[in-house]
C-alpha atoms as a PDB file:
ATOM      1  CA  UNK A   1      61.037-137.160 106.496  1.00  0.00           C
ATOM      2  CA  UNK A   2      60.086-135.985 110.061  1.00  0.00           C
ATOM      3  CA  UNK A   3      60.584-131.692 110.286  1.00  0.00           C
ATOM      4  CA  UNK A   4      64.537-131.510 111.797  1.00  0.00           C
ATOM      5  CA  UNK A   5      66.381-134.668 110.129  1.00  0.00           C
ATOM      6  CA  UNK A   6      68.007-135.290 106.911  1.00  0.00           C
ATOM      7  CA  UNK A   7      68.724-138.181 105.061  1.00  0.00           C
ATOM      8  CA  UNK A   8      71.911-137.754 103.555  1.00  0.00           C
ATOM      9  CA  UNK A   9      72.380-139.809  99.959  1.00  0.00           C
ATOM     10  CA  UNK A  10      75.705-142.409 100.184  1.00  0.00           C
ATOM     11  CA  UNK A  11      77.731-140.573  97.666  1.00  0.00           C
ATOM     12  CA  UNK A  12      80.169-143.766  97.529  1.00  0.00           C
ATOM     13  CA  UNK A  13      77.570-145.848  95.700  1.00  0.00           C
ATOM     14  CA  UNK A  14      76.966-143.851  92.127  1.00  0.00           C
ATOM     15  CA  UNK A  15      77.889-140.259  91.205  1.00  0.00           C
ATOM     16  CA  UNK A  16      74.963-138.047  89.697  1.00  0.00           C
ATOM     17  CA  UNK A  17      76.426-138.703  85.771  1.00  0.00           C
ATOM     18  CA  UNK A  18      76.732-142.400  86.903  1.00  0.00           C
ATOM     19  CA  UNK A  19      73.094-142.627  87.793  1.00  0.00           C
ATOM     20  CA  UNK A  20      71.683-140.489  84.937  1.00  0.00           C
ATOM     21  CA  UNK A  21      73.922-142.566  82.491  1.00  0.00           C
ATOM     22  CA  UNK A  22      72.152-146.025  83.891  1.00  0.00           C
ATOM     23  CA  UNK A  23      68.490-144.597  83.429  1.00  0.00           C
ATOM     24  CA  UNK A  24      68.690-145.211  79.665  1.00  0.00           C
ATOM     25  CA  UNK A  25      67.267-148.668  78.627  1.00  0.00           C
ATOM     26  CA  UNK A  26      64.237-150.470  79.410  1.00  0.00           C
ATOM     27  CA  UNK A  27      63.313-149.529  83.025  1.00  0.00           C
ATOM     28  CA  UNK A  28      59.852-148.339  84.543  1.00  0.00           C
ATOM     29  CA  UNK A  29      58.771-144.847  84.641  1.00  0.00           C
ATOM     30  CA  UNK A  30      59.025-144.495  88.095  1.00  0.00           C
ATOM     31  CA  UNK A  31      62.457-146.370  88.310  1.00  0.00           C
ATOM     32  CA  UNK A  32      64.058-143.678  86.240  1.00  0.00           C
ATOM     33  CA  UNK A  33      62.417-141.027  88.387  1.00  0.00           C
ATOM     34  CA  UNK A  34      63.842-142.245  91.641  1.00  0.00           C
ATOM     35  CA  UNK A  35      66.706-142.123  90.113  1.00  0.00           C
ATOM     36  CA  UNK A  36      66.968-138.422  88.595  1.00  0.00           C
ATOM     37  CA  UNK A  37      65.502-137.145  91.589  1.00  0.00           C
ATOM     38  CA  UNK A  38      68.718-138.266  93.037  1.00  0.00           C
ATOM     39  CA  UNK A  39      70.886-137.661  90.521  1.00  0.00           C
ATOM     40  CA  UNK A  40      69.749-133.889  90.916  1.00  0.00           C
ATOM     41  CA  UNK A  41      69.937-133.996  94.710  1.00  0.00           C
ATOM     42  CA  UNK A  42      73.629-135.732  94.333  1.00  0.00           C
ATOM     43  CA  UNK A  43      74.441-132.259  92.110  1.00  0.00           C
ATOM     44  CA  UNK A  44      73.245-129.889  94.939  1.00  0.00           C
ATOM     45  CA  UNK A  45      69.519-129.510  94.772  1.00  0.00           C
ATOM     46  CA  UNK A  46      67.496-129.333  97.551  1.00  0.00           C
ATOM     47  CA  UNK A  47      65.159-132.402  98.458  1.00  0.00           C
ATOM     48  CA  UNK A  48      62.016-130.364  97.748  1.00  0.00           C
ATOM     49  CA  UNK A  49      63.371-128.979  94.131  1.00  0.00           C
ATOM     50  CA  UNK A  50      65.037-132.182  92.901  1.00  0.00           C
ATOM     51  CA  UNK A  51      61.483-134.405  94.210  1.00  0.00           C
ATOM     52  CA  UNK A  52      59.626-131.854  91.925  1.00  0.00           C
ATOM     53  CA  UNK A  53      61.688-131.495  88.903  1.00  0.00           C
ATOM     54  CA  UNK A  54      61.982-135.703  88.441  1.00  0.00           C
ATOM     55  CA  UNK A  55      57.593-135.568  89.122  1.00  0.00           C
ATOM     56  CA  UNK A  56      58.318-136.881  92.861  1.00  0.00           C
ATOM     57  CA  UNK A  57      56.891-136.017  96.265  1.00  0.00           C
ATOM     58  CA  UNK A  58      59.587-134.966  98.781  1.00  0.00           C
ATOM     59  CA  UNK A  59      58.032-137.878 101.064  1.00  0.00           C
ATOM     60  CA  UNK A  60      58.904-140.418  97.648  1.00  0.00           C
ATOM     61  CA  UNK A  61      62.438-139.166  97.471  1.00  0.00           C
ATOM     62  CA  UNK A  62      62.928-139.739 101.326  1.00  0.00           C
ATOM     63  CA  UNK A  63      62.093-143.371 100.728  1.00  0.00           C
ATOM     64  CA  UNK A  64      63.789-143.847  97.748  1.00  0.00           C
ATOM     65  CA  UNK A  65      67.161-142.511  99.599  1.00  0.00           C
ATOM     66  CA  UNK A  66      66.381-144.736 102.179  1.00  0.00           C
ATOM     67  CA  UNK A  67      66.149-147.597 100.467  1.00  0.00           C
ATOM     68  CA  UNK A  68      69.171-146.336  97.798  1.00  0.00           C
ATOM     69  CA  UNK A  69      71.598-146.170 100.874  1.00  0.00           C
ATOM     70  CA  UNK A  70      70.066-149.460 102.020  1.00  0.00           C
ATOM     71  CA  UNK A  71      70.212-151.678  98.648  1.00  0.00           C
ATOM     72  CA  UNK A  72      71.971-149.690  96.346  1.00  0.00           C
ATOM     73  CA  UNK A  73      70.886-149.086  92.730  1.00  0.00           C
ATOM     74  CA  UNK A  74      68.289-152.505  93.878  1.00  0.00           C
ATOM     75  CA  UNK A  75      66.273-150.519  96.154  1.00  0.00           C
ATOM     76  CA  UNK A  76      65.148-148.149  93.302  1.00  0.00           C
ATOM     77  CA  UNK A  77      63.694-150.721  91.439  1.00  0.00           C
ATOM     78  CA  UNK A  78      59.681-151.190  92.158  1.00  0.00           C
ATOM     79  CA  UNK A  79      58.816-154.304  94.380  1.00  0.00           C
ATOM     80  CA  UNK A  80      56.413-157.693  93.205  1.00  0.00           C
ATOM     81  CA  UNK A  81      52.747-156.920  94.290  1.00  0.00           C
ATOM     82  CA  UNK A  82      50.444-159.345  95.178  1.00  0.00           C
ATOM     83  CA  UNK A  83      48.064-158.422  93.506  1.00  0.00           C
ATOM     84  CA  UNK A  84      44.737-160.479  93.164  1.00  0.00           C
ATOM     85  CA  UNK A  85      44.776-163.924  93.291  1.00  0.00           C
ATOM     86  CA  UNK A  86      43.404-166.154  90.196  1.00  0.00           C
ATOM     87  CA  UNK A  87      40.562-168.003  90.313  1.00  0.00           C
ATOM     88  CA  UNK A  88      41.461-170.524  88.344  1.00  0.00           C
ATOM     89  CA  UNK A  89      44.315-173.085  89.485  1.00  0.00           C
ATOM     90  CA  UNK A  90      47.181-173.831  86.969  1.00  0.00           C
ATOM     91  CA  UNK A  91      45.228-177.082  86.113  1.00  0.00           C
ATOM     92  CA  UNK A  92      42.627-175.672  85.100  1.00  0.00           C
ATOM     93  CA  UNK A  93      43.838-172.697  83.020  1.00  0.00           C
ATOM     94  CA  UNK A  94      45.627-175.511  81.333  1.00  0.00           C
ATOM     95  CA  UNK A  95      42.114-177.721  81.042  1.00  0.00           C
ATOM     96  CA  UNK A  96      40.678-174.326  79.785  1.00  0.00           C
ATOM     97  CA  UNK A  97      43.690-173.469  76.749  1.00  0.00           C
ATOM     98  CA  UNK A  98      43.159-177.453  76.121  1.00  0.00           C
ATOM     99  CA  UNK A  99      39.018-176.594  75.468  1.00  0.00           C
ATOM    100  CA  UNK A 100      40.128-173.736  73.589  1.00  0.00           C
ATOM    101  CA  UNK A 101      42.156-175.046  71.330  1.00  0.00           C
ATOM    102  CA  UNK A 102      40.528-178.072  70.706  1.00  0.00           C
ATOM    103  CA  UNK A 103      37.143-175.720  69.671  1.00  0.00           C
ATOM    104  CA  UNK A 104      33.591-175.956  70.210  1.00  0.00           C
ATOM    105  CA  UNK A 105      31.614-178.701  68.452  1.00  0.00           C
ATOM    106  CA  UNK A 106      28.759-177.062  66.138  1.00  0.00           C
ATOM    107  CA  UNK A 107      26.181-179.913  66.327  1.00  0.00           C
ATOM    108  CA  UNK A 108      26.530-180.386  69.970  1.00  0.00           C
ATOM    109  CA  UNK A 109      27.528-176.704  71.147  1.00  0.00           C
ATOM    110  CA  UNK A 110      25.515-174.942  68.839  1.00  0.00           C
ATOM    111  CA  UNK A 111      28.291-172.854  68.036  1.00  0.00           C
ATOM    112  CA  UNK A 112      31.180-172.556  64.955  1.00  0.00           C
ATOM    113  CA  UNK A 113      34.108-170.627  67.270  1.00  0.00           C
ATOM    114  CA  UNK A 114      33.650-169.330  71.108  1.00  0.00           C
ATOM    115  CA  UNK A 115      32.620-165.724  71.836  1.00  0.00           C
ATOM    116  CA  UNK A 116      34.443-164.363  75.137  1.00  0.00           C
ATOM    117  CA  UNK A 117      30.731-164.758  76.648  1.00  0.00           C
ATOM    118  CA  UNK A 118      30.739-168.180  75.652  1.00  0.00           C
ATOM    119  CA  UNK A 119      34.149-168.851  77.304  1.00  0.00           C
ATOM    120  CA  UNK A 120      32.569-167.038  80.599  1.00  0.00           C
ATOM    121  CA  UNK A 121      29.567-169.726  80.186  1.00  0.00           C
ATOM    122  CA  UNK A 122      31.578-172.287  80.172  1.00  0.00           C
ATOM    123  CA  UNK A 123      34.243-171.177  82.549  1.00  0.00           C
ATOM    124  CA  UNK A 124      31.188-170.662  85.002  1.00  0.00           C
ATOM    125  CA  UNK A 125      29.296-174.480  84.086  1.00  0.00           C
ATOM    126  CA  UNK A 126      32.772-176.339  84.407  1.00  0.00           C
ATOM    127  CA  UNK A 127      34.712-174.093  86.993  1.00  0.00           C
ATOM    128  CA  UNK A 128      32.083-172.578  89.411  1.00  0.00           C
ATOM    129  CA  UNK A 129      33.896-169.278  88.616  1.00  0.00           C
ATOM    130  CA  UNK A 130      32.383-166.215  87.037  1.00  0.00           C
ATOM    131  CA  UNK A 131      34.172-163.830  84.970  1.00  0.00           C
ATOM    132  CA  UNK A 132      33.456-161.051  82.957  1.00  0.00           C
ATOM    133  CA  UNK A 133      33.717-160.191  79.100  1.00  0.00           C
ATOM    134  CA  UNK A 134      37.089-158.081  79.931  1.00  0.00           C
ATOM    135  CA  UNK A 135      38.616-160.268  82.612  1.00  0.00           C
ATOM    136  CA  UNK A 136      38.071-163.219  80.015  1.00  0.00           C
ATOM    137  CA  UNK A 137      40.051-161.297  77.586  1.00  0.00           C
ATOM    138  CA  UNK A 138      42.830-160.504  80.236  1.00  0.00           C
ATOM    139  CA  UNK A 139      42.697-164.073  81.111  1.00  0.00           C
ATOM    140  CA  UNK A 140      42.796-165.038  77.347  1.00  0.00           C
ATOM    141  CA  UNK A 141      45.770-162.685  76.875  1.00  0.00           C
ATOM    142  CA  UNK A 142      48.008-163.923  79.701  1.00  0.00           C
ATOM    143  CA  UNK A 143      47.882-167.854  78.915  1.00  0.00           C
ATOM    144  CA  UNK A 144      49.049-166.829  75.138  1.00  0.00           C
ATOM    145  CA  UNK A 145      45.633-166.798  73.756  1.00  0.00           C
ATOM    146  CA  UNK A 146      43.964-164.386  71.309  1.00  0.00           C
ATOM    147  CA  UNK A 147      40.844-163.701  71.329  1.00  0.00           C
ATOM    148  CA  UNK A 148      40.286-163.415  67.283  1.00  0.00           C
ATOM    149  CA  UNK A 149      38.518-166.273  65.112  1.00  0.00           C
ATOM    150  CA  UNK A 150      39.691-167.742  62.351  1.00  0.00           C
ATOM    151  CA  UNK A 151      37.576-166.888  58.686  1.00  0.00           C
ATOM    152  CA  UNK A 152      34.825-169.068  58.601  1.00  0.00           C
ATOM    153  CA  UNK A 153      34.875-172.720  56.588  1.00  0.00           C
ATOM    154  CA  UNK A 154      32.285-173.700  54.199  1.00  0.00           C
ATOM    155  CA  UNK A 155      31.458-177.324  54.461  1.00  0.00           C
ATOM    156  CA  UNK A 156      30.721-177.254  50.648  1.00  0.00           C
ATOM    157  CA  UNK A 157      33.867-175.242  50.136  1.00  0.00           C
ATOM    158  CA  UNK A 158      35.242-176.971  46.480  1.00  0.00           C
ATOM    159  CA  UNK A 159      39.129-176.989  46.810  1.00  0.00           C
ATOM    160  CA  UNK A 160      40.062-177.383  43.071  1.00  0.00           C
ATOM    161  CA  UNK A 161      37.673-175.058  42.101  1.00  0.00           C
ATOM    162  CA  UNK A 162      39.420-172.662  43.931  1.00  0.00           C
ATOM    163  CA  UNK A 163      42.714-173.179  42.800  1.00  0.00           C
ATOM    164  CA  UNK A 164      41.638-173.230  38.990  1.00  0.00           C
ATOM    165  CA  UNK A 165      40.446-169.647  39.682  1.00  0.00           C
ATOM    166  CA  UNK A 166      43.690-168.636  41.122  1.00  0.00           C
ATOM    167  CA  UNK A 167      45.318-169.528  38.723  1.00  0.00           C
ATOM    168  CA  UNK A 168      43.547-168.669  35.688  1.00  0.00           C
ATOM    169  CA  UNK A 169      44.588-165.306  34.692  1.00  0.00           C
END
């Protein structure tokens, strides 16, 4: 807010109890500061004391206001990001869960169950993309994926055996 003007808060749209009643439920952080700080502004505080006692900047509660008169309870609310792009298209995340899934082959592979290197490796040999241990596991999370292994599976493993010892007492 430039030194001499005010932004004054559209009292029509929510009274201070209004808004303080709405910031229960499931809403970001910063969300339900925007909307204290104006909530305590709406009861008589002073831009710089309600910003500081909701953990906002003066500057922040400006902006809010502005876009609260603009949008309403909307403009509160934080805006998409962009964010960084993937590097893998939606094909070939879904080639990728499909590999996954379908598990490495010990005799060819060399492997029992993939490692997150070993996902990297091959992410990198079939994809030309490189990714690290963490943004493997990131990846791994977002498509649905965990990255534990299932227990091991003897090949010799006897399967009546096994169930005569359960269930002898």
């Amino acid at each position: 807010m430039p030194t001499g003007t005010k932004t004054e808060i559209d009292t029509d749209l929510f009274s201070a109890s209004e808004l303080r009643a709405k910031v229960h439920g499931d809403l970001a952080p910063l969300t339900v500061k925007r909307m204290l700080a104006i909530a305590n502004v709406l009861d008589g505080m002073t831009f710089t004391a309600a910003a500081r006692s909701a953990g906002l900047e003066r500057q922040a509660l400006g902006d809010a206001v502005k876009r609260y008169n603009a949008e309403g309870l909307d403009g509160l609310f934080d805006r998409p990001r962009s964010g960084r792009p993937r590097q893998l298209t939606e094909r070939q995340e879904h080639q990728l869960v499909a590999e996954i899934i379908k598990g490495p082959d010990p005799e060819t592979d060399g492997i029992s169950a993939y490692t997150l290197d070993d996902l990297c490796a091959l992410v990198e040999a079939r994809f030309k993309r490189t990714y690290t241990d963490r943004g493997m596991s990131f990846m791994l999370k977002r498509l649905g994926l965990s990255r534990q292994k299932a227990r091991p599976h003897h090949p010799e493993k006897d399967e009546a055996a096994q169930a005569a010892f359960k269930g002898a007492p």
